[in-house]
Protein backbone atom coordinates (compact mmCIF):
# COMPACT_ATOMS: atom_id res chain seq x y z
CA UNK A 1 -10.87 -70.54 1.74
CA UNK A 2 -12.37 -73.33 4.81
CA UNK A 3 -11.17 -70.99 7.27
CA UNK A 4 -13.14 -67.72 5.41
CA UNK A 5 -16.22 -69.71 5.32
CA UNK A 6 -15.87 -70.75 8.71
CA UNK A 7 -15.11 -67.10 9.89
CA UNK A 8 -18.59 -66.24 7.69
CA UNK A 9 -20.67 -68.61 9.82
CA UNK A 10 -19.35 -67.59 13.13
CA UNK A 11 -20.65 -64.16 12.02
CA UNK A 12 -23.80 -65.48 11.03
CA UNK A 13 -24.49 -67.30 13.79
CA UNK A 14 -23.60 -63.86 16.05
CA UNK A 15 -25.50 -62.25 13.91
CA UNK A 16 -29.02 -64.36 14.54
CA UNK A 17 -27.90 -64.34 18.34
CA UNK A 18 -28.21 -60.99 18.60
CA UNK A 19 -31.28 -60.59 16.68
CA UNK A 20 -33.22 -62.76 19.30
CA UNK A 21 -36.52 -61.80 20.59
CA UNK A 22 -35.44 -62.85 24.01
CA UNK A 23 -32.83 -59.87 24.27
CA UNK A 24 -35.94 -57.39 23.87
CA UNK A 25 -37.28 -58.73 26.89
CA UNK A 26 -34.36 -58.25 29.23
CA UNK A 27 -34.60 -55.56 31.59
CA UNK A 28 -31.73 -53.74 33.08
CA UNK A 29 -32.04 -51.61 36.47
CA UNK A 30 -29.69 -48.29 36.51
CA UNK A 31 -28.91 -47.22 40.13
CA UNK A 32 -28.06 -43.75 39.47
CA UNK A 33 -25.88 -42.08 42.78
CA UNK A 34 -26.78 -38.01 43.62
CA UNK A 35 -23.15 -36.47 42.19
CA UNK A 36 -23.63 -38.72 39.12
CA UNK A 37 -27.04 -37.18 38.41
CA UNK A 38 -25.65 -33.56 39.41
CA UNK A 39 -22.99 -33.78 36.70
CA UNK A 40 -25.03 -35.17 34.32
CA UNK A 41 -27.05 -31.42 35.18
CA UNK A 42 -23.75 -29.55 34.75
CA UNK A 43 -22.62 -30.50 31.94
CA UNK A 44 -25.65 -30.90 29.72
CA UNK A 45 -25.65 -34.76 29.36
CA UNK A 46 -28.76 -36.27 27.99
CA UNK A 47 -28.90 -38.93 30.72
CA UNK A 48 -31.97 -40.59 28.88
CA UNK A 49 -30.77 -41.07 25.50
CA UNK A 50 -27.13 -41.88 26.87
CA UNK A 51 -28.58 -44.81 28.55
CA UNK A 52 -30.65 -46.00 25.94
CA UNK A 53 -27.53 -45.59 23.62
CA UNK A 54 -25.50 -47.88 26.32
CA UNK A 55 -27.93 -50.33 26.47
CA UNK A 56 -29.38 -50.56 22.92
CA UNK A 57 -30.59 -54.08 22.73
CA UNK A 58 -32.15 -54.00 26.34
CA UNK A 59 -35.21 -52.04 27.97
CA UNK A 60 -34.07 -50.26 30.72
CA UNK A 61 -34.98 -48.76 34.41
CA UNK A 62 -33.70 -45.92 35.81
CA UNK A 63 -33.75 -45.43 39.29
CA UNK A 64 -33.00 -43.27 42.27
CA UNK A 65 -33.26 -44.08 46.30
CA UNK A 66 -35.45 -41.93 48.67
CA UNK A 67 -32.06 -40.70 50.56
CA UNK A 68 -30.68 -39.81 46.85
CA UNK A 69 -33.74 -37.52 46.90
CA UNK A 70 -32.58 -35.86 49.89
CA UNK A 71 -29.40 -35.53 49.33
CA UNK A 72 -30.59 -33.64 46.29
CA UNK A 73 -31.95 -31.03 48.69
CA UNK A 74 -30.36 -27.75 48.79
CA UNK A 75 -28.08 -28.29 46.64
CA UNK A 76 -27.02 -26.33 43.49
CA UNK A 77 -28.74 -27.35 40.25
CA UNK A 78 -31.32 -29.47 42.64
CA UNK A 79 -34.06 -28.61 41.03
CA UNK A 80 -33.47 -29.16 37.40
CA UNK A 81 -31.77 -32.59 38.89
CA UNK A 82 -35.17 -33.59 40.41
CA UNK A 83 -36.92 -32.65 37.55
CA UNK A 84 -35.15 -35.38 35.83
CA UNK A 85 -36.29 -37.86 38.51
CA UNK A 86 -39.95 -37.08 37.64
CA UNK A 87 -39.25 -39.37 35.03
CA UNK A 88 -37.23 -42.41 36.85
CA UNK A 89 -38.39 -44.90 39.37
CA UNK A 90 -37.68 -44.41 43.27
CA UNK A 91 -36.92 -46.99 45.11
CA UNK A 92 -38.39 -46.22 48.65
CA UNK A 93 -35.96 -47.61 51.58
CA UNK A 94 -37.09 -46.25 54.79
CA UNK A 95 -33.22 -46.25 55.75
CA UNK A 96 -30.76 -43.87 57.53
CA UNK A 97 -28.25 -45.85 55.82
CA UNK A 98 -25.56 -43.42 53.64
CA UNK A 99 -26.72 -43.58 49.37
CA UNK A 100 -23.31 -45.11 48.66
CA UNK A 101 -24.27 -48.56 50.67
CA UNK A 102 -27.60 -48.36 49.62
CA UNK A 103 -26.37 -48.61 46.05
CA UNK A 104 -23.44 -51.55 47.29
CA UNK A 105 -26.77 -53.36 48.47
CA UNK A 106 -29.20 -53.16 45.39
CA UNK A 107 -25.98 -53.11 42.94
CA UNK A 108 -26.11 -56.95 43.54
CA UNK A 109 -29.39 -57.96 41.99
CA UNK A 110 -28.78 -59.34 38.72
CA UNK A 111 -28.73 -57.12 35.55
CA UNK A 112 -28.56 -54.11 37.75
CA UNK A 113 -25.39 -51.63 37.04
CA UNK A 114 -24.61 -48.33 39.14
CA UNK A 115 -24.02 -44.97 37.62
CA UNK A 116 -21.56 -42.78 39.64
CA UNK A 117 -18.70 -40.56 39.64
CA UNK A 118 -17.32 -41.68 43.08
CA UNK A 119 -13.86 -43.09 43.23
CA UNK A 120 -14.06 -44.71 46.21
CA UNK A 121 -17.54 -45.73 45.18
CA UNK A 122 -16.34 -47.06 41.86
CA UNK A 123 -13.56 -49.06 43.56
CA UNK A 124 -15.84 -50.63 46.16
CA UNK A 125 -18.23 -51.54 43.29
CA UNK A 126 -15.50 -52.98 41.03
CA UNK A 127 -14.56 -55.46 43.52
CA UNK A 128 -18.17 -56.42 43.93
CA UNK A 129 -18.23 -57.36 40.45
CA UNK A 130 -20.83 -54.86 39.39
CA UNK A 131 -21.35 -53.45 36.49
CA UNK A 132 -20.13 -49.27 36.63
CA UNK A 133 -21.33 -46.44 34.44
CA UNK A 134 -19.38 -42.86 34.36
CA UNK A 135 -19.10 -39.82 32.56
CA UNK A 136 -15.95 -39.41 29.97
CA UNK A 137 -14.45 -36.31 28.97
CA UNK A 138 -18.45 -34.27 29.80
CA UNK A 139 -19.94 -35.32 26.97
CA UNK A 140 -21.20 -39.20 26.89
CA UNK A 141 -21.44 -42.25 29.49
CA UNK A 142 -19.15 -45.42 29.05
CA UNK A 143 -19.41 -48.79 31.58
């Protein structure tokens, strides 16, 4: 019976932890990389309510570089894709620099995570300790 009641208050106390006010007030910046967004077109994803499903307890920030922007250019489903970014923040570089080490660079801020399907991306960012967000079977996002 101790070890019940003991197992009851370690709930308890998770439970008040996560109840918090201080949680609400924690922002978290989504770097979102140009074929990660493009998918997201393709396959119907709602990239908004996925996010806010991922990171329930949090507000959140989605944004996109200038040079994501232009990658978007010309390509197919570009303009529904920059429709979407209406609705995010950009984050103006002034850089030639390619997306992918843009995303390395601002990846490292704290409480930021990066959104791509890029397996050499994903690998580079994994190693960098930062957090990764990808589509699973075209349907939802997982980290």
């Amino acid at each position: 019976m101790a070890v019940f009641d003991v197992y009851k208050g370690f709930l308890a106390v998770l439970r008040h932890f996560y109840k918090t006010p201080f949680l609400v007030f924690c922002m978290h910046r989504i770097l979102l990389d140009t074929d990660f967004l493009l998918q997201c077109v393709r396959w119907r994803i709602d990239l908004f309510s996925e996010l806010e499903r991922l990171f329930a307890d949090t507000n959140i920030q989605i944004c996109v570089f200038d040079r994501t922007l232009e990658e978007l250019q010309g390509k197919k489903d570009s303009t529904l894709a920059l429709a979407f970014t209406k609705r995010m923040q950009t984050i103006t570089t002034n850089s030639t620099a390619p997306v992918d080490d843009l995303l390395l660079e601002h990846g490292k801020a704290p409480n930021t995570a990066v959104a791509t399907q890029d397996k050499a991306l994903k690998e580079k960012l994994k190693k960098a300790d930062i957090p990764v967000i990808t589509i699973r079977k075209q349907r939802y996002l997982v980290i």
